[in-house]
Structures are given as structure tokens and as C-alpha cells.
Protein backbone atom coordinates (compact mmCIF):
# COMPACT_ATOMS: atom_id res chain seq x y z
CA UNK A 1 85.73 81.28 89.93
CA UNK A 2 87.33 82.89 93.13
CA UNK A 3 86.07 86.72 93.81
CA UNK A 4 88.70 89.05 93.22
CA UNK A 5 89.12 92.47 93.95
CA UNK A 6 88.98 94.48 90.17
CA UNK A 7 89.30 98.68 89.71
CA UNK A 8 86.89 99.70 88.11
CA UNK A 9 87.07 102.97 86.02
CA UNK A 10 84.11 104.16 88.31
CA UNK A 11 86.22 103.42 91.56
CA UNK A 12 89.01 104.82 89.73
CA UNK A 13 87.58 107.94 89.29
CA UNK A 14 86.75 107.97 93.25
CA UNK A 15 89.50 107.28 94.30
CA UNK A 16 91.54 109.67 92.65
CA UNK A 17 89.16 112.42 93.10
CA UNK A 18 89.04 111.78 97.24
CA UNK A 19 92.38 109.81 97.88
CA UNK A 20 95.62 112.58 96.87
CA UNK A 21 97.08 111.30 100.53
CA UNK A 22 97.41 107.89 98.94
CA UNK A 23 99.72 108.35 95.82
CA UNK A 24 102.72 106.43 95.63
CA UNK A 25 104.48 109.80 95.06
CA UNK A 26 103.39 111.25 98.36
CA UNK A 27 105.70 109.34 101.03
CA UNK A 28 105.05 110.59 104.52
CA UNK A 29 107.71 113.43 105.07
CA UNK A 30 107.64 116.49 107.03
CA UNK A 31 105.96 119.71 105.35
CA UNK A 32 108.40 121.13 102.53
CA UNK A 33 108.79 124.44 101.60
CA UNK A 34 110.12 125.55 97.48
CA UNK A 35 111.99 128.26 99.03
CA UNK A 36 114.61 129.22 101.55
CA UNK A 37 112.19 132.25 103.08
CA UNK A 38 110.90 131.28 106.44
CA UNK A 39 107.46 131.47 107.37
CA UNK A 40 108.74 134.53 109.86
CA UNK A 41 110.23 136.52 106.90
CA UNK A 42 106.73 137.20 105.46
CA UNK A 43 106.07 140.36 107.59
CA UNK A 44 101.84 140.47 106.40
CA UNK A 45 99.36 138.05 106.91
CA UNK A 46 100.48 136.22 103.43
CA UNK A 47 97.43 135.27 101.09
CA UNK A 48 97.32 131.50 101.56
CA UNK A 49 95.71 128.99 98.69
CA UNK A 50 94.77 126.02 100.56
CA UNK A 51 94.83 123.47 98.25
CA UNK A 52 95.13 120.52 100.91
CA UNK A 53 91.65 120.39 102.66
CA UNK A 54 93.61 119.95 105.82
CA UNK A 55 95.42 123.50 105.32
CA UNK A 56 92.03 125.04 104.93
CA UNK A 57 90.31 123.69 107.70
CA UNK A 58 93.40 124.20 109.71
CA UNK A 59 93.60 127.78 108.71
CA UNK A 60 90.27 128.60 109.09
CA UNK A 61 89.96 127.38 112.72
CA UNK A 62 93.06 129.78 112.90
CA UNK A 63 91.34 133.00 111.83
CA UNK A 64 92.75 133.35 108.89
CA UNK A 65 90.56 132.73 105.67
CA UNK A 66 92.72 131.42 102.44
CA UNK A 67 91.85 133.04 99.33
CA UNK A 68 91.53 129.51 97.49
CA UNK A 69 90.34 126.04 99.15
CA UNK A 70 89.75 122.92 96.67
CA UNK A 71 86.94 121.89 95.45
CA UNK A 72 85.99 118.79 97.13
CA UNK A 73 83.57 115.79 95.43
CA UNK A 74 80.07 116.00 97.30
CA UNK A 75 80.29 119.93 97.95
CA UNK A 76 81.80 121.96 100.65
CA UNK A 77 82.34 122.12 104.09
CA UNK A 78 80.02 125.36 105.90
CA UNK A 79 83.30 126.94 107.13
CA UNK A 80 84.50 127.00 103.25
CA UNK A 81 81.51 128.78 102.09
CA UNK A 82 81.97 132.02 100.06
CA UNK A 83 85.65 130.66 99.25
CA UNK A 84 86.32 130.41 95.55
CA UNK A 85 86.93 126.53 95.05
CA UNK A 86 90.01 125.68 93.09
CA UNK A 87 90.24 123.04 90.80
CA UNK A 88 92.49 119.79 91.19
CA UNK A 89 93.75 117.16 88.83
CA UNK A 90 95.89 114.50 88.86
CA UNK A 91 97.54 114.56 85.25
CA UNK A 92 97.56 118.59 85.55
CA UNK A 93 98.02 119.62 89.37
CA UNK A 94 96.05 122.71 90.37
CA UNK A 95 94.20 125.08 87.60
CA UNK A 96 97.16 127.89 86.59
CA UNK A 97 94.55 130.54 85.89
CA UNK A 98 92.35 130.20 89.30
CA UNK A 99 95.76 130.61 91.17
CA UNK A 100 96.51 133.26 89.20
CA UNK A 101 93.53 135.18 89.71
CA UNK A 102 93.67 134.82 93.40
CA UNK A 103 97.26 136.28 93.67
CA UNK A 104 98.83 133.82 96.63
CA UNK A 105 101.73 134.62 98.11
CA UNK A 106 101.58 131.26 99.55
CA UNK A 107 100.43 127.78 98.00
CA UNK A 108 99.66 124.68 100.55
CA UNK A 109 99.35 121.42 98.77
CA UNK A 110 99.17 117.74 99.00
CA UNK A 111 102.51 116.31 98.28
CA UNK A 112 100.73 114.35 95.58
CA UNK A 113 101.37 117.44 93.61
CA UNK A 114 104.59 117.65 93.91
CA UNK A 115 105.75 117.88 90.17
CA UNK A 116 103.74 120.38 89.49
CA UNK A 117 105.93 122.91 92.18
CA UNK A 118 108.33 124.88 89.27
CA UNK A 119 105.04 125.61 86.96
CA UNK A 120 103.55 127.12 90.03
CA UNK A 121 106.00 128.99 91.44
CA UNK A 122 106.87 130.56 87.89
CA UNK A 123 103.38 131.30 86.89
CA UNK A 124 102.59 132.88 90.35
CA UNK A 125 105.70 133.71 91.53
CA UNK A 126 104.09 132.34 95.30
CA UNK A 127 105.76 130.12 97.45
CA UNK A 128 104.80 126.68 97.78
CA UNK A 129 104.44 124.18 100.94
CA UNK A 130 103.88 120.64 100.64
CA UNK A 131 102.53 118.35 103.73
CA UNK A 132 100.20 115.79 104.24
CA UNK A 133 98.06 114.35 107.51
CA UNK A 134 99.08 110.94 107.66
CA UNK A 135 98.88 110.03 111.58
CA UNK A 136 97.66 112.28 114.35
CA UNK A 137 101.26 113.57 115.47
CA UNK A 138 101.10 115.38 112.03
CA UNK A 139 98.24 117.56 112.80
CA UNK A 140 99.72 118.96 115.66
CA UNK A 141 102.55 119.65 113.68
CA UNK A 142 101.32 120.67 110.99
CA UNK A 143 99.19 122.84 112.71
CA UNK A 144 101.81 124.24 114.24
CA UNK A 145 103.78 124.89 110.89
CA UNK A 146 100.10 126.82 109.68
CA UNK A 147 100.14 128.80 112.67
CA UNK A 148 103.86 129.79 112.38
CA UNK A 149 103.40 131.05 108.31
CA UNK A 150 100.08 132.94 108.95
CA UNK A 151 101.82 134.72 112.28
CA UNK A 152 99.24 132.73 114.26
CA UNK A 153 101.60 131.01 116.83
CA UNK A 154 99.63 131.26 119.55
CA UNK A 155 96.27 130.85 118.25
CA UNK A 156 98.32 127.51 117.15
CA UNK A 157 98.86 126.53 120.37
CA UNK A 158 95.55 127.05 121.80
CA UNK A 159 94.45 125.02 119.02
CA UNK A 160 96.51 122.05 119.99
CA UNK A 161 95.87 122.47 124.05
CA UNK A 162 92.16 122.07 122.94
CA UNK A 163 92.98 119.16 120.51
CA UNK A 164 94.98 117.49 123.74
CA UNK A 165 92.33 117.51 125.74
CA UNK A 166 90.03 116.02 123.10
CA UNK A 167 92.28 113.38 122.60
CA UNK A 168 92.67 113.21 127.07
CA UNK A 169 88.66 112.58 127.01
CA UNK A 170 88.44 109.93 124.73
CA UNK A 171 88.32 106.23 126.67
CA UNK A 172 91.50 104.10 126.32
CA UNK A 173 91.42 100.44 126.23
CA UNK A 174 93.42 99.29 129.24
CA UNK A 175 92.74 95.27 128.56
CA UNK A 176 95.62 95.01 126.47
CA UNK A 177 93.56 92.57 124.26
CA UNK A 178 93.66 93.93 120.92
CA UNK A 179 90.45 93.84 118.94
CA UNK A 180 91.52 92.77 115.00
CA UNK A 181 89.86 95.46 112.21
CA UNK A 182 89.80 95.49 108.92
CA UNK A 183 89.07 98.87 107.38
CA UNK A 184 87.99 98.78 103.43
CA UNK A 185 86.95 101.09 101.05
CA UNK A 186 85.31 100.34 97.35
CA UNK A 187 82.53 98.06 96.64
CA UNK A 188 81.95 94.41 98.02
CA UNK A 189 83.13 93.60 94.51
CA UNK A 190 85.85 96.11 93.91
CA UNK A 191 87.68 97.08 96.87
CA UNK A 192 90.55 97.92 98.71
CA UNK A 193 91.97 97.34 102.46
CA UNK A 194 93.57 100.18 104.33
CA UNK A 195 97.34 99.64 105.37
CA UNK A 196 98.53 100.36 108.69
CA UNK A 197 100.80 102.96 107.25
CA UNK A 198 97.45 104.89 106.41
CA UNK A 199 96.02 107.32 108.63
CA UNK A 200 93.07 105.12 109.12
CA UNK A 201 95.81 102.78 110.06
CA UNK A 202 97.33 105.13 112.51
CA UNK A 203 94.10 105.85 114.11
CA UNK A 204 92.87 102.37 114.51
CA UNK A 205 96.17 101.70 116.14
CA UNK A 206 95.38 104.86 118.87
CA UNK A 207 92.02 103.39 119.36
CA UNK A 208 93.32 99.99 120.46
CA UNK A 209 92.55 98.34 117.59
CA UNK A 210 94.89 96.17 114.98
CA UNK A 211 94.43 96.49 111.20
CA UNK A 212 94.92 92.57 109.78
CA UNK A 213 96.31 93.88 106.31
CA UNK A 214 100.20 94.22 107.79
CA UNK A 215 101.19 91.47 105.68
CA UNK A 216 99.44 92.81 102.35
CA UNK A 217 101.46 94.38 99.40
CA UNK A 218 100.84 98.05 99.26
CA UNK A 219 99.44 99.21 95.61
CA UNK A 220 101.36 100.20 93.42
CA UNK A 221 99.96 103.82 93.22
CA UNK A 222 98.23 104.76 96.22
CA UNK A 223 99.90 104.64 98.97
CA UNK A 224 98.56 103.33 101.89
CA UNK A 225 95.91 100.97 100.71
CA UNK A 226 95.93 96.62 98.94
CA UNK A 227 94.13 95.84 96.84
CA UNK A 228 91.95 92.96 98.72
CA UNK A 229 90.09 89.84 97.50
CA UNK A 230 87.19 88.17 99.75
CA UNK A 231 89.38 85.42 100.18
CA UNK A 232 91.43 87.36 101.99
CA UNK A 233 88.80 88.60 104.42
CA UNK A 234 87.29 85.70 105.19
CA UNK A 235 91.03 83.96 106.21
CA UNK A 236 91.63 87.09 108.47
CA UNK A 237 87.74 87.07 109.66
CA UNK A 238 88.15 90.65 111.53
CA UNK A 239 86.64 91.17 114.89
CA UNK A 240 85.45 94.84 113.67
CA UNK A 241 85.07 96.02 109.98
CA UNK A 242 85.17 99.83 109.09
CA UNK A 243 83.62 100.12 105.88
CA UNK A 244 84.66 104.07 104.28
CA UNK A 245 81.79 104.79 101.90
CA UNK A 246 81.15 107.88 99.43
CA UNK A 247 77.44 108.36 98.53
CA UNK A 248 74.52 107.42 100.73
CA UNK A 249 75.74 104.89 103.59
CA UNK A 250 71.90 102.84 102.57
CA UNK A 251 73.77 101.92 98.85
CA UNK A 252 76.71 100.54 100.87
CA UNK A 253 75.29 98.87 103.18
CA UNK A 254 73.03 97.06 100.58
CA UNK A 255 76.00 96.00 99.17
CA UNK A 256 77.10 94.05 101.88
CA UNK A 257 74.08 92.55 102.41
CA UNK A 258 73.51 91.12 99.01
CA UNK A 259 77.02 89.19 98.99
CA UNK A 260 76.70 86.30 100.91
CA UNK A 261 80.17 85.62 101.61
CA UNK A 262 80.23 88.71 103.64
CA UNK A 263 78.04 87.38 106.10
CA UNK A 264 80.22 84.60 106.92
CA UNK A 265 82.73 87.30 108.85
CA UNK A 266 82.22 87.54 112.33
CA UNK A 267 82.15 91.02 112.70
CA UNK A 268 78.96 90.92 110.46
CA UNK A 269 77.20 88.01 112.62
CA UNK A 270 78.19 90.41 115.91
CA UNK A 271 76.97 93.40 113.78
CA UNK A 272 80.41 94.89 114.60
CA UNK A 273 79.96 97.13 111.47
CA UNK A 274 80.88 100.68 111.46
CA UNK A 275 79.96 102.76 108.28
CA UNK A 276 82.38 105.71 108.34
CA UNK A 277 81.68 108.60 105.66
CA UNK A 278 85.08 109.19 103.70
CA UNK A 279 85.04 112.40 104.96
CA UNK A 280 87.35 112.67 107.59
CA UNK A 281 89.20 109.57 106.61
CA UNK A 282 89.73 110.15 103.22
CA UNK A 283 88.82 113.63 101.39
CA UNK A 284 90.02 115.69 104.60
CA UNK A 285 92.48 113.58 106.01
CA UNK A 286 93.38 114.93 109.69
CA UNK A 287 90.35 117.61 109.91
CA UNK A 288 88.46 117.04 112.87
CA UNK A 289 91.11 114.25 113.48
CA UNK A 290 89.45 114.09 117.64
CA UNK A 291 86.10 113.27 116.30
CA UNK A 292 87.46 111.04 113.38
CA UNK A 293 89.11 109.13 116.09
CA UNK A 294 86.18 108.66 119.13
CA UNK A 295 84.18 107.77 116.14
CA UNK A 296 86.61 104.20 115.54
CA UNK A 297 87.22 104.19 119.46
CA UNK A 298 83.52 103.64 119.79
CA UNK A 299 83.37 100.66 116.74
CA UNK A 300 86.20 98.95 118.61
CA UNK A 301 84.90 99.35 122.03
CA UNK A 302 81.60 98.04 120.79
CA UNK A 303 82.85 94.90 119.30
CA UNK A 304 83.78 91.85 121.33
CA UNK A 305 86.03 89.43 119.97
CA UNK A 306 84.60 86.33 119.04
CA UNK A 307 87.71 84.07 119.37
């Protein structure tokens, strides 16, 4: 009976606890604000609720500390410490009564959580800002939005001189021989394949690499991933496969290495493996984006194609 990829409730509950950049309600657009006041108009520092873990990170490097971050699977970052956590759910949006007690004037969200805008801004009376991180031209700007609402412009822009000249240091591939990836995330028995669409996709594609999952349906509901069968890896038989794990990399990798059919791929016979924490390519989408990408550089630098 052929392998196919299933969702279970277990990766279910993963995924929609670490993936809110992947719902099919989320398509990439530029951040959105609920009301007509600019970002200049507020004349104080406003009192941001970071609700995207992007926002917070962003803000944080910006020196200005949001009164509400969310409350991320696995625990929280060391910058976030001492920041009340908010809570997040899919059906409901954010908790009312946390944002309520921590008196935004400003709310920064996935766009995931978009229906969920009139409730807030009525309870709270706060404006709300929508954006995601979905390639790496949208942390500069988005940075740059951050910077502009907190009255931070040019802390902004030192920000992205020093992310320019992270992204300047990293080695370029200058064969023009792409190396063929295939990103995943899930169990050897339950997973799915990142899109090129993805931000994975979009870094892979800066590294020199090629995702082989162009020509795969997108999911229904989160954006930016297919669902993937082993079938379908072994006829694409990647030169370099990024495997995004939550929990302890040891339970993934034992994964893999009980399923045969796995080691059939030739990026598992050239140990071409890289096991990438879902971190920063996942749960904080576009944090640390410089590091997220020398990280992939150095899987696809490391792997030589086999064909």
C-alpha cells in the first residue's frame, strides 16, 4: 500500500500552534493598518502589543520594549523575558482580556488574524497593523514600517545597514549550477514540503538553491506548504534535504533513519542533511533572517550534486 502523507491531529496541533504565516487567509501583502492615522500622527512612543514574533524581535532590537509579545510553543526567546506573553488562537484570535489589561495603543499581528481586527479595535479602542515576513525584502521593510510607528527611523536604518552587510558577508554561489532541495516539515510518515512561495522557499532561492515542490498543489489551508507523499520524494530525489523539526533534533533524525525508503535519496547517501530548528523558519519567521539564511547557504554549499 503506497506511503502517503496523513495529518495527524498531533501535527495538526503543531502546525497551527508554530505556522500563523502559512494560513490560506494570510496572502503575502504589504503591512495594513485598521486606521487612516499614520504612524507619524502618534506624537509618544505608542504602547505596542507584538503579537507577530517578528514585530517583537524587530522592536526590541529597536529599543523599544512592547508591552505584550506571544507566547510561543517551547518558551521564550531571552530578549522577551519579563514580557507578559499573550495568548493566541486560531478559532478566537488574540485573548480580549490580556490586551485589555496591557492598554495598547498599537496592535501588530499576523495577517492570519485578520478577522478578528473590528473585535479588537472596539474592545481596545488600539490601532491595529497586520504584516507578515514572507521573503527577506519584507524584513527590511517591515522593519522599516516598525521603526517609522515607534519614532525609531533611524535606529531603523542602522538596523538594516547592519542587516546589508550580513547579507554582503555571506558566500554566493557563482557556478550557476543550481543545487535541487527539498525542505519538509512533519514526520517521515506525516509530512509536508515547503513551497517556493514560502519564506523557506525564498531563502533557499537567495542561497542558490532550487526547491523541487514548484509543481505541487499548495494546501488548502496553509499557505505555503503540499502536502507530500514519499513517492514524491523519491521521483524528485533532492540533492540537499532541509528537514524543519520541533522537539529534540535526536527524535527526528531517528525518524529518518528507521524508514528505509528515505535512505534511497541521494542527499541521505551524501549525508547532505541539514536539521534546521523551526525556529527561525517557522515560529519567528524573518527574526534573525541573516543567520536563518548562512545557516541553508552552508547545507547547499556542502552538498554536491550527484547527477
Amino acid at each position: 500500500m503506497p506511503l502517503r502523507a496523513v495529518l495527524p491531529a498531533c501535527l495538526a496541533a503543531v502546525l497551527l500552534a508554530i505556522l500563523p504565516a502559512c494560513e490560506e487567509q494570510a496572502a503575502p501583502t504589504p503591512p495594513t493598518s485598521s486606521s487612516q492615522q499614520t504612524p507619524e500622527s502618534i506624537e509618544a512612543t505608542p504602547r505596542v502589543a507584538a503579537l507577530l514574533p517578528f514585530a517583537a524581535d524587530q522592536l526590541i532590537a529597536l529599543g523599544v520594549r512592547p508591552v505584550l509579545v506571544p507566547a510561543l510553543r517551547g518558551g521564550q526567546p531571552e530578549a522577551w523575558q519579563g514580557i507578559e506573553p499573550g495568548a493566541l488562537d486560531h478559532s478566537v484570535g488574540p485573548n480580549i482580556e490580556q490586551l485589555i489589561a496591557a492598554d495598547p495603543d498599537v496592535v501588530v499581528m499576523s495577517a492570519v488574524y485578520t478577522q478578528f481586527v473590528p473585535q479588537i479595535e472596539q474592545v481596545t479602542d488600539a490601532r491595529v497593523i497586520t504584516m507578515d515576513a514572507d521573503t527577506l525584502e519584507d524584513v527590511e521593510d517591515h522593519t522599516r514600517a516598525l521603526g517609522a510607528l515607534v519614532g525609531k527611523e533611524d535606529q531603523a536604518a542602522e538596523w538594516i545597514r547592519g542587516f546589508h552587510t550580513q547579507l554582503g558577508s555571506i558566500e554566493t554561489d557563482t557556478s550557476g549550477q543550481l543545487v535541487s532541495v527539498l525542505a519538509v516539515f512533519g514526520t517521515p510518515h506525516a509530512f509536508y514540503a515547503f513551497l517556493p512561495s514560502s519564506y523557506l522557499g525564498n531563502l533557499v532561492e537567495h542561497a542558490g538553491g532550487a526547491l523541487v515542490t514548484g509543481d505541487m498543489p499548495e494546501h488548502k489551508v496553509f499557505r505555503g506548504l503540499a502536502p507530500l507523499s514519499m513517492e514524491a520524494v523519491i521521483d524528485r530525489d533532492p540533492d540537499v534535504l532541509l528537514v524543519i523539526f520541533h522537539g529534540p533534533e535526536a527524535s527526528a533524525r531517528a525518524m529518518l533513519d528507521r524508514d528505509p525508503l528515505w535512505s534511497q535519496l541521494s542527499a541521505v547517501k551524501g549525508d547532505h542533511i541539514a536539521m534546521l530548528p523551526d525556529d527561525l523558519y517557522a515560529m519567528r519567521s524573518g527574526s534573525e533572517a541573516a543567520t536563518a539564511l548562512q545557516n541553508i547557504r552552508t547545507a547547499i554549499k556542502n552538498a554536491k550534486p550527484t547527477r
